[in-house]
Protein backbone atom coordinates (compact mmCIF):
# COMPACT_ATOMS: atom_id res chain seq x y z
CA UNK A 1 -25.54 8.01 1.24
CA UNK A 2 -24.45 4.50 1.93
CA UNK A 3 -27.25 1.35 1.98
CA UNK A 4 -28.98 0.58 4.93
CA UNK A 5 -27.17 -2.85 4.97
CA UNK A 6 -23.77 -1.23 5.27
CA UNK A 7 -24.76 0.35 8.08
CA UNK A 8 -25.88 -1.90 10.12
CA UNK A 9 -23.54 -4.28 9.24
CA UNK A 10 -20.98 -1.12 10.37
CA UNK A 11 -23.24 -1.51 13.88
CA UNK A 12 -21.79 -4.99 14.80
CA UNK A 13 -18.55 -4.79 13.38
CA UNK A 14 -17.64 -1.51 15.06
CA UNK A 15 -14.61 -1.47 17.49
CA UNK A 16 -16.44 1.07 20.14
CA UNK A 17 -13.37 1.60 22.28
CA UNK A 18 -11.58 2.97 19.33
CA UNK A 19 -14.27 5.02 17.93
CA UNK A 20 -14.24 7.11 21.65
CA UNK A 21 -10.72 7.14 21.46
CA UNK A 22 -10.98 9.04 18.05
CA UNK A 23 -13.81 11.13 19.83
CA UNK A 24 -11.61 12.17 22.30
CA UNK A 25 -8.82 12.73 19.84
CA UNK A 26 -10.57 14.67 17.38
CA UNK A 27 -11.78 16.82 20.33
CA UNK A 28 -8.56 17.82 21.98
CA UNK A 29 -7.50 18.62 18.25
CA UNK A 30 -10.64 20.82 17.12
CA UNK A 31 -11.90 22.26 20.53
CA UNK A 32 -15.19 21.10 19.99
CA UNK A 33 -16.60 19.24 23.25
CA UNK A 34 -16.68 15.37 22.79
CA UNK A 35 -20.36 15.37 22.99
CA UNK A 36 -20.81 17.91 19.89
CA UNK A 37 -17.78 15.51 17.66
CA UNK A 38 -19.52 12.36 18.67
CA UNK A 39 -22.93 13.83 17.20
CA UNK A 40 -20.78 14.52 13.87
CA UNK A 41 -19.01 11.58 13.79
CA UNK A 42 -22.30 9.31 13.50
CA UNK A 43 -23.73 12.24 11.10
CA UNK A 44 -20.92 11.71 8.76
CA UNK A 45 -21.05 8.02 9.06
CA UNK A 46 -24.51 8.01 7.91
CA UNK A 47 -24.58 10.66 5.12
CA UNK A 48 -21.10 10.62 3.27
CA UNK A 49 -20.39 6.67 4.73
CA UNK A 50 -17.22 7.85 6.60
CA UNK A 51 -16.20 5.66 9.32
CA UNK A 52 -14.57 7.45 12.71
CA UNK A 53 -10.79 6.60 11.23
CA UNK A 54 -11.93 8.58 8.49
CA UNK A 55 -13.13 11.13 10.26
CA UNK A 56 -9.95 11.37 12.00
CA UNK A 57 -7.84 11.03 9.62
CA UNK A 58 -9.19 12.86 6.39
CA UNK A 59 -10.35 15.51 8.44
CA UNK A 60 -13.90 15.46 8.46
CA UNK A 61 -14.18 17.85 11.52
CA UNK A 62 -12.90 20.88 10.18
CA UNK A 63 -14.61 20.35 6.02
CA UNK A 64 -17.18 22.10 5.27
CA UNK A 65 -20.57 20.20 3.90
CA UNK A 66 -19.36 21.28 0.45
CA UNK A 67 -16.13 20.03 0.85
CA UNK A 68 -17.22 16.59 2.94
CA UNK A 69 -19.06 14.95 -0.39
CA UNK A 70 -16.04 15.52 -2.19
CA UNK A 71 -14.14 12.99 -0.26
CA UNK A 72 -13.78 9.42 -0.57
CA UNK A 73 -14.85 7.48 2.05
CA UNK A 74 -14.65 4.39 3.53
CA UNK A 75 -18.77 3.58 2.85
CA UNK A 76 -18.00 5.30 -1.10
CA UNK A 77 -14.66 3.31 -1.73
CA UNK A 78 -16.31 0.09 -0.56
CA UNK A 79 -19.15 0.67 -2.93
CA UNK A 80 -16.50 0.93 -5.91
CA UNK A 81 -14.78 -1.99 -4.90
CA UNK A 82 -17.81 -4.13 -5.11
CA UNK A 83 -19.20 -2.57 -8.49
CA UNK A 84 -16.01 -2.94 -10.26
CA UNK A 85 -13.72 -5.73 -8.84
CA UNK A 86 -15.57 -9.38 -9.21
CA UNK A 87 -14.68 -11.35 -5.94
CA UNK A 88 -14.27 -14.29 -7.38
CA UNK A 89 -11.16 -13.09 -8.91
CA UNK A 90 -9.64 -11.17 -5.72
CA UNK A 91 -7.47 -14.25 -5.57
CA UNK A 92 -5.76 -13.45 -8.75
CA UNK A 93 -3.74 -10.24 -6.16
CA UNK A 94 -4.22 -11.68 -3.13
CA UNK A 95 -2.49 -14.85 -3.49
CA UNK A 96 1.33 -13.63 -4.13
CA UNK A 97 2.18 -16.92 -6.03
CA UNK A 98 -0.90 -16.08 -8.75
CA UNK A 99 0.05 -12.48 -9.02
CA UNK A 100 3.47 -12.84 -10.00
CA UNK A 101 2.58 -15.19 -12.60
CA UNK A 102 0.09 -13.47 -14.20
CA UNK A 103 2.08 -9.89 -14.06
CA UNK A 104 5.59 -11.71 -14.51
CA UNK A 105 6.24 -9.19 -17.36
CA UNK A 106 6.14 -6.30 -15.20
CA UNK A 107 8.55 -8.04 -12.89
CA UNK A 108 11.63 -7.97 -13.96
CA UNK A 109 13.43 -10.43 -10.54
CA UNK A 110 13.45 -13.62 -10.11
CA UNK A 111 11.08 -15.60 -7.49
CA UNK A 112 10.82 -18.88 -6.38
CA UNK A 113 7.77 -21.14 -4.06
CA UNK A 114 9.68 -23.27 -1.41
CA UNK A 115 6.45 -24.50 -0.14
CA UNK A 116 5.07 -25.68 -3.70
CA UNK A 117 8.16 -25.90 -5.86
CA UNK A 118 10.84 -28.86 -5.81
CA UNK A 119 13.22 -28.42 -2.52
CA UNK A 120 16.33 -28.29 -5.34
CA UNK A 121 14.95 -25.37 -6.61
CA UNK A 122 14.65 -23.82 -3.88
CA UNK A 123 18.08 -24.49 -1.99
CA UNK A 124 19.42 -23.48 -6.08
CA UNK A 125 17.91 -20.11 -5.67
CA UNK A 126 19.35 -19.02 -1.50
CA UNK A 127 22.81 -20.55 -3.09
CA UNK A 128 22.43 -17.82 -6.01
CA UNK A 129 21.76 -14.74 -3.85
CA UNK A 130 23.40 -13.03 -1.03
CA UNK A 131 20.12 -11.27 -0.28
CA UNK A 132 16.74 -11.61 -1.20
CA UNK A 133 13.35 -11.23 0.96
CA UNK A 134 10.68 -14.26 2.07
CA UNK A 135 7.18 -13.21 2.30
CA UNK A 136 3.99 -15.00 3.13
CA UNK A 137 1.72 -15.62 0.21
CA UNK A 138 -1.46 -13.50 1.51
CA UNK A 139 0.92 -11.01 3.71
CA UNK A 140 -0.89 -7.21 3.40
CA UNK A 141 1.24 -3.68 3.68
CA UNK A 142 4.44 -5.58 4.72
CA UNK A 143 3.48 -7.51 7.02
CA UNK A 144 5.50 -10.47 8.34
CA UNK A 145 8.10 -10.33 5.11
CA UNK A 146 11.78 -10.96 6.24
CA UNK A 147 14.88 -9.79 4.86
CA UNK A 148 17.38 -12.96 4.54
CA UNK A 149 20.83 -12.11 4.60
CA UNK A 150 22.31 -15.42 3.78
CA UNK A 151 25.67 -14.72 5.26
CA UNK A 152 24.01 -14.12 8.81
CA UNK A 153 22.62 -17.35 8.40
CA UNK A 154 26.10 -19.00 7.24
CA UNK A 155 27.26 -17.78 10.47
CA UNK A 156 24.36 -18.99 12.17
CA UNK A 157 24.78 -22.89 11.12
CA UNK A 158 28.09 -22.22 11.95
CA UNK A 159 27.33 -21.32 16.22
CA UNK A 160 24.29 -23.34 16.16
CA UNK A 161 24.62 -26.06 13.87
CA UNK A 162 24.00 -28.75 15.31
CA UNK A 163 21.49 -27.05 17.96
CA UNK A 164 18.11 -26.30 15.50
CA UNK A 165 18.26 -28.86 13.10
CA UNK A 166 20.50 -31.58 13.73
CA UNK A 167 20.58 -33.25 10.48
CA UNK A 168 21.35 -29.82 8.92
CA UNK A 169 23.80 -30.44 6.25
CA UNK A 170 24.43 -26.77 5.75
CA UNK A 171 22.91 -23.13 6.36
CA UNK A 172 21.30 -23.95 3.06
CA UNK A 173 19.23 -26.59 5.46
CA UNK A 174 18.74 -24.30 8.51
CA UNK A 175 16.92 -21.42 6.05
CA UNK A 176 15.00 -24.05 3.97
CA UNK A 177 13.50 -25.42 6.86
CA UNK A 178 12.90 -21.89 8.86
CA UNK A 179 11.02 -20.66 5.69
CA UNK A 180 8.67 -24.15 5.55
CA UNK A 181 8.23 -23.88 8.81
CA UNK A 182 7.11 -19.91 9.32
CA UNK A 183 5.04 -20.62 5.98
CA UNK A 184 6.67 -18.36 3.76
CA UNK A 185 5.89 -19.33 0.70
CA UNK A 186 7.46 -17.03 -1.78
CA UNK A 187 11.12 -15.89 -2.42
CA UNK A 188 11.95 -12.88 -4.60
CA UNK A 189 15.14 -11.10 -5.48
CA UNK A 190 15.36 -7.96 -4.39
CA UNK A 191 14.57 -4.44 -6.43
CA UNK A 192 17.76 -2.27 -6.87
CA UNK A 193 16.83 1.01 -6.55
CA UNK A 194 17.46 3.30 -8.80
CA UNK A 195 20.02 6.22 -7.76
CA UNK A 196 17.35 9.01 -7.75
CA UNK A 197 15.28 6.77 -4.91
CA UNK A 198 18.37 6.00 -3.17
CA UNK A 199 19.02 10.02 -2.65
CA UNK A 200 15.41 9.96 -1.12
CA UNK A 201 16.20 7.32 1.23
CA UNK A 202 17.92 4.06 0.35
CA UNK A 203 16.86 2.30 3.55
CA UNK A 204 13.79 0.25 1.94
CA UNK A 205 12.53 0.75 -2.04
CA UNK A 206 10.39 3.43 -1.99
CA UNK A 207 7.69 2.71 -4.08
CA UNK A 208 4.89 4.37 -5.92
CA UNK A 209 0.73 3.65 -5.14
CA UNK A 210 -0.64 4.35 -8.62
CA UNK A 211 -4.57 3.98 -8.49
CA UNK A 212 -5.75 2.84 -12.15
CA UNK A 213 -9.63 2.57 -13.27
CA UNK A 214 -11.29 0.19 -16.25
CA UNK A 215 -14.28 1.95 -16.90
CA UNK A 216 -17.27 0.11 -19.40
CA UNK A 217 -15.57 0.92 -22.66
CA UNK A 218 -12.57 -0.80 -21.43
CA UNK A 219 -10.49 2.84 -20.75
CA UNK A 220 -8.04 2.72 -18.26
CA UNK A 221 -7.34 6.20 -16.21
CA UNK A 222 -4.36 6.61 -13.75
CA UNK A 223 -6.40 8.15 -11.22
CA UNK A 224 -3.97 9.21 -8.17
CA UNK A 225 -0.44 8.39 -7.92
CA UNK A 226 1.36 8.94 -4.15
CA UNK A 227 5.19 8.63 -2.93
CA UNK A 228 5.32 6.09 -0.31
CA UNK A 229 8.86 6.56 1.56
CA UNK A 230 10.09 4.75 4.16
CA UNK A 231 11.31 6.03 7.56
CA UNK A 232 14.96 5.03 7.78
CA UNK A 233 14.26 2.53 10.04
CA UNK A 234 12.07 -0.21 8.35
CA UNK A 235 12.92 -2.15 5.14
CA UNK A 236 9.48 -1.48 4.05
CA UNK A 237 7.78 1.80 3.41
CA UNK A 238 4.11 1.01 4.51
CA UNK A 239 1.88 3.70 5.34
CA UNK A 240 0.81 1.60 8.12
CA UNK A 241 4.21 0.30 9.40
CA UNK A 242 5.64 3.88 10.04
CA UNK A 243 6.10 4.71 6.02
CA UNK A 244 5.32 8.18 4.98
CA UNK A 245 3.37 9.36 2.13
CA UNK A 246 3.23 12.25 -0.58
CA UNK A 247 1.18 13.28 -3.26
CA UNK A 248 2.64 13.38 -7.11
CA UNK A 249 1.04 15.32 -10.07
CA UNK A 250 -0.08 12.42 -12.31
CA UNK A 251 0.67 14.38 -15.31
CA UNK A 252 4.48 15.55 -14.65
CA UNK A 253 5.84 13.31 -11.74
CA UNK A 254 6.54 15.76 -9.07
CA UNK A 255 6.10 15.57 -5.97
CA UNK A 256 3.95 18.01 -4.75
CA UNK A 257 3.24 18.14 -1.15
CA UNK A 258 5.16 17.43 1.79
CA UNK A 259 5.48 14.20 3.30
CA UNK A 260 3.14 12.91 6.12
CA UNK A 261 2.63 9.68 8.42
CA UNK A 262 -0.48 7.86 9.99
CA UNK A 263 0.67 9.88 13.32
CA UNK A 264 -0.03 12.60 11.16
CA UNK A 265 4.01 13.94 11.47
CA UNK A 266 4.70 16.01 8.41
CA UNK A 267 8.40 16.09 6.99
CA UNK A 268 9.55 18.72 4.64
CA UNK A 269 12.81 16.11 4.35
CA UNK A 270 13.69 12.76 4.79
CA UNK A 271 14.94 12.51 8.23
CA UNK A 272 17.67 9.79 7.42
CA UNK A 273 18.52 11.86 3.89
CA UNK A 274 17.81 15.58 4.52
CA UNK A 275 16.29 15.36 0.51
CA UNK A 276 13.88 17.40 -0.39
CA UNK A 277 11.05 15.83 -0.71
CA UNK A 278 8.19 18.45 -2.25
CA UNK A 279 9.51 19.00 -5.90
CA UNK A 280 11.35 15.64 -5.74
CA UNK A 281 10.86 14.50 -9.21
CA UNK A 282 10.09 10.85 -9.80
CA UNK A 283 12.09 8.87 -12.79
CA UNK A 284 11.21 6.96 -15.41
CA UNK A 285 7.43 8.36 -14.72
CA UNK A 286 6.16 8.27 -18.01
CA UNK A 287 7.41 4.37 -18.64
CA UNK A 288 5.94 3.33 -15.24
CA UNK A 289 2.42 4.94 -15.99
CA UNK A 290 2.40 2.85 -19.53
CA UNK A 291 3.19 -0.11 -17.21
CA UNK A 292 0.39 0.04 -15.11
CA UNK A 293 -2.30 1.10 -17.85
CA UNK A 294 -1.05 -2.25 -19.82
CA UNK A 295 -1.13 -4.52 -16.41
CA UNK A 296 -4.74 -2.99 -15.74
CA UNK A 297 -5.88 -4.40 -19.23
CA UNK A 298 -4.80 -7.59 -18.29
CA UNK A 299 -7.21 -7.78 -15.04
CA UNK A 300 -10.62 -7.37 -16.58
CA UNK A 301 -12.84 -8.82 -13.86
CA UNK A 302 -10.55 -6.39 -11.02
CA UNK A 303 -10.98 -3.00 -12.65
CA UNK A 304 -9.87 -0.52 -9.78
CA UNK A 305 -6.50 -1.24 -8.52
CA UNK A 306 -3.82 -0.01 -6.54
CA UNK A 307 -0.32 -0.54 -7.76
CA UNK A 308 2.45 -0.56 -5.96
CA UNK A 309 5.30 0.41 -8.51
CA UNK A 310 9.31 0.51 -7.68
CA UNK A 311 11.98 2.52 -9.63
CA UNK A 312 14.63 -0.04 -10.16
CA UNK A 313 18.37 1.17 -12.30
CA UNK A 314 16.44 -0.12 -15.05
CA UNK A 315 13.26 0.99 -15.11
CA UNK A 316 9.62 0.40 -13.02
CA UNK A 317 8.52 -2.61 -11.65
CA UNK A 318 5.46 -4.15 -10.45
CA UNK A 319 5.79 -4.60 -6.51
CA UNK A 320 2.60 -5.86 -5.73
CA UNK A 321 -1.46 -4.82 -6.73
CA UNK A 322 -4.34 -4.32 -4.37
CA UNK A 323 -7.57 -5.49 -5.12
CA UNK A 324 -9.08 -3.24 -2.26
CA UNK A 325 -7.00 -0.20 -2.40
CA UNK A 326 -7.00 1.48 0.50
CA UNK A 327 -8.65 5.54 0.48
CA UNK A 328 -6.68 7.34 3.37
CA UNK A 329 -3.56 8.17 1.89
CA UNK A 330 -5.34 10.33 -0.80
CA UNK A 331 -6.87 12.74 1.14
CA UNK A 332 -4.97 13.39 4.61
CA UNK A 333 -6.66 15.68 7.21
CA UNK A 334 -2.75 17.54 7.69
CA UNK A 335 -3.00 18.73 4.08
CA UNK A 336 -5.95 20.11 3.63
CA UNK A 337 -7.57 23.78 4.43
CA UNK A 338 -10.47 25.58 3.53
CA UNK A 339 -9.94 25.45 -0.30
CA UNK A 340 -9.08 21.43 -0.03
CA UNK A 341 -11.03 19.22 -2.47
CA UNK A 342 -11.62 15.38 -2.45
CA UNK A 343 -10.14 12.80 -4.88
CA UNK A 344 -14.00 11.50 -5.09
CA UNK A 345 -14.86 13.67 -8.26
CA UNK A 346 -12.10 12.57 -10.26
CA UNK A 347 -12.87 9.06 -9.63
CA UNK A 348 -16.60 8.93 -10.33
CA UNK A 349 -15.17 10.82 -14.04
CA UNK A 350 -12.98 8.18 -14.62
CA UNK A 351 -15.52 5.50 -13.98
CA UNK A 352 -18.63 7.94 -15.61
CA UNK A 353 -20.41 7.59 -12.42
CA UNK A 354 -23.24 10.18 -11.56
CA UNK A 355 -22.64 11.80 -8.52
CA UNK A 356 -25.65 11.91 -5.95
């Protein structure tokens, strides 16, 4: 049962116009009258720590008692986060700059800081690549990253000149002083996707949330590991910017579910590919679960992270780690039915937790 202090502090914070939207959701979708699924809704809130997205989404209002304290919650994952990841070391994943240098191993692109690095450098790197993408240094799932195509900005200088920037003495000018400007601070090459991925969907890299755990005796345990596939339309493949999501067997790398997104739309195949995706098996899966286990042992004060891994032609990568990884993608209310079990046992093992 969560601490008093959550609670309350849940109280204030609440967005109440959302939480009656979900009532009124959850009751066209289970029949039960709003009144009844408002009644639950607090009810699991206060006993299992399950905020009304979670109850939504996870499914709350069709799990039986049994199977509710199975399920990782919102209250439970927040609890985690503070026991095992000091927040005086968040930093280390939330500022993009500081990851990349102290993961650079599991990297394998080049990157560059046009806000903190000399402008040569910078102008060195956009004149080396045709394509590579800008993001800000504290950005979260995707958010405000841009895809620079520097031909489309050749062609830009070209129309315009003398319009924008009228000392520009080249595209090279124009870009430099767009990405100053709009704050993004860090450049990276791009991750070519392996051909497996592409045959998925080569419209963004697909990438891999593997869920590690440090437990006391310094033993790392790949706890969950999900497919995270974009839509065809996006260059990123966010769960929350209209990305899709599917479970994989930790031990063998297969896919084993269909796919699903936050609107709760299941696909049985990519709807730009027509792949398969249940039984899709991932590459190199063995290589990128040594890679995370060896990056976890390098972050001893953050000891539950979510990795976001990529497939490139030569191997996984490190995308990006989350220092507060997220708890709805594990446990979606579309996939489960009456013999449906949380991820919340296997992660109080891993971290020899006892269960209340």
């Amino acid at each position: 049962m969560p601490s008093l202090n959550y609670l309350v502090k849940r109280l204030f914070d609440m967005n109440y116009q959302s939480m009656f939207e979900r009532v009124d959701s959850v009751s066209k979708k289970s029949g039960k009258s709003k009144f009844t699924t408002f009644c639950d809704m607090v009810w699991c809130g206060i006993r299992y720590g399950a905020g009304y997205v979670d109850y939504d989404v996870i499914g709350f209002y069709k799990l039986t008692s049994a199977q509710r304290k199975t399920m990782l919650t919102r209250g439970i994952n927040n609890k985690f986060v503070k026991k095992l990841n000091e927040r005086e070391y968040w930093h280390l994943f939330n500022n993009k700059n500081e990851f990349n240098d102290m993961f650079q191993e599991f990297l394998n692109r080049k990157y560059v800081y046009p806000i903190s690095q000399k402008k040569e450098e910078t102008l060195e790197f956009i004149n080396s690549h045709e394509l590579f993408f800008a993001k800000p240094n504290d950005g979260q799932c995707g958010k405000n990253i841009e895809k620079i195509v520097t031909k489309e900005w050749e062609e830009k200088y070209k129309e315009n000149g003398t319009g924008e920037i009228q000392q520009a003495e080249g595209y090279q000018e124009l870009l430099y002083h767009h990405l100053i400007e709009n704050k993004l601070e860090l450049l990276e090459e791009p991750v070519i996707q392996c051909d497996e991925m592409n045959r998925l969907n080569p419209s963004s890299v697909n990438t891999t949330r593997m869920v590690t755990v440090m437990n006391d005796a310094g033993e790392v345990t790949v706890l969950t590991t999900f497919l995270r596939i974009g839509n065809g339309v996006a260059h990123v493949d966010n769960f929350n910017s209209g990305g899709m999501t599917a479970k994989i067997d930790v031990e063998t790398g297969v896919v084993v579910e269909e796919a699903v997104n936050k609107a709760g739309e299941v696909f049985e195949k990519h709807p730009l590919t027509g792949t398969s995706i249940k039984g899709f098996q991932m590459p190199f899966w063995n290589e990128a679960k040594e890679m995370v286990k060896k990056a976890a042992k390098k972050s001893t004060h953050v000891r539950y992270v979510g990795w976001d891994v990529g497939m490139s032609k030569d191997g996984p990568v490190l995308i990006e780690g989350n220092q507060f990884p997220g708890h709805d993608i594990y446990q979606v209310a579309e996939k489960l039915d009456e013999n449906s079990i949380g991820v919340l046992p296997m992660f109080e093992k891993a971290m020899g937790a006892k269960r209340k």
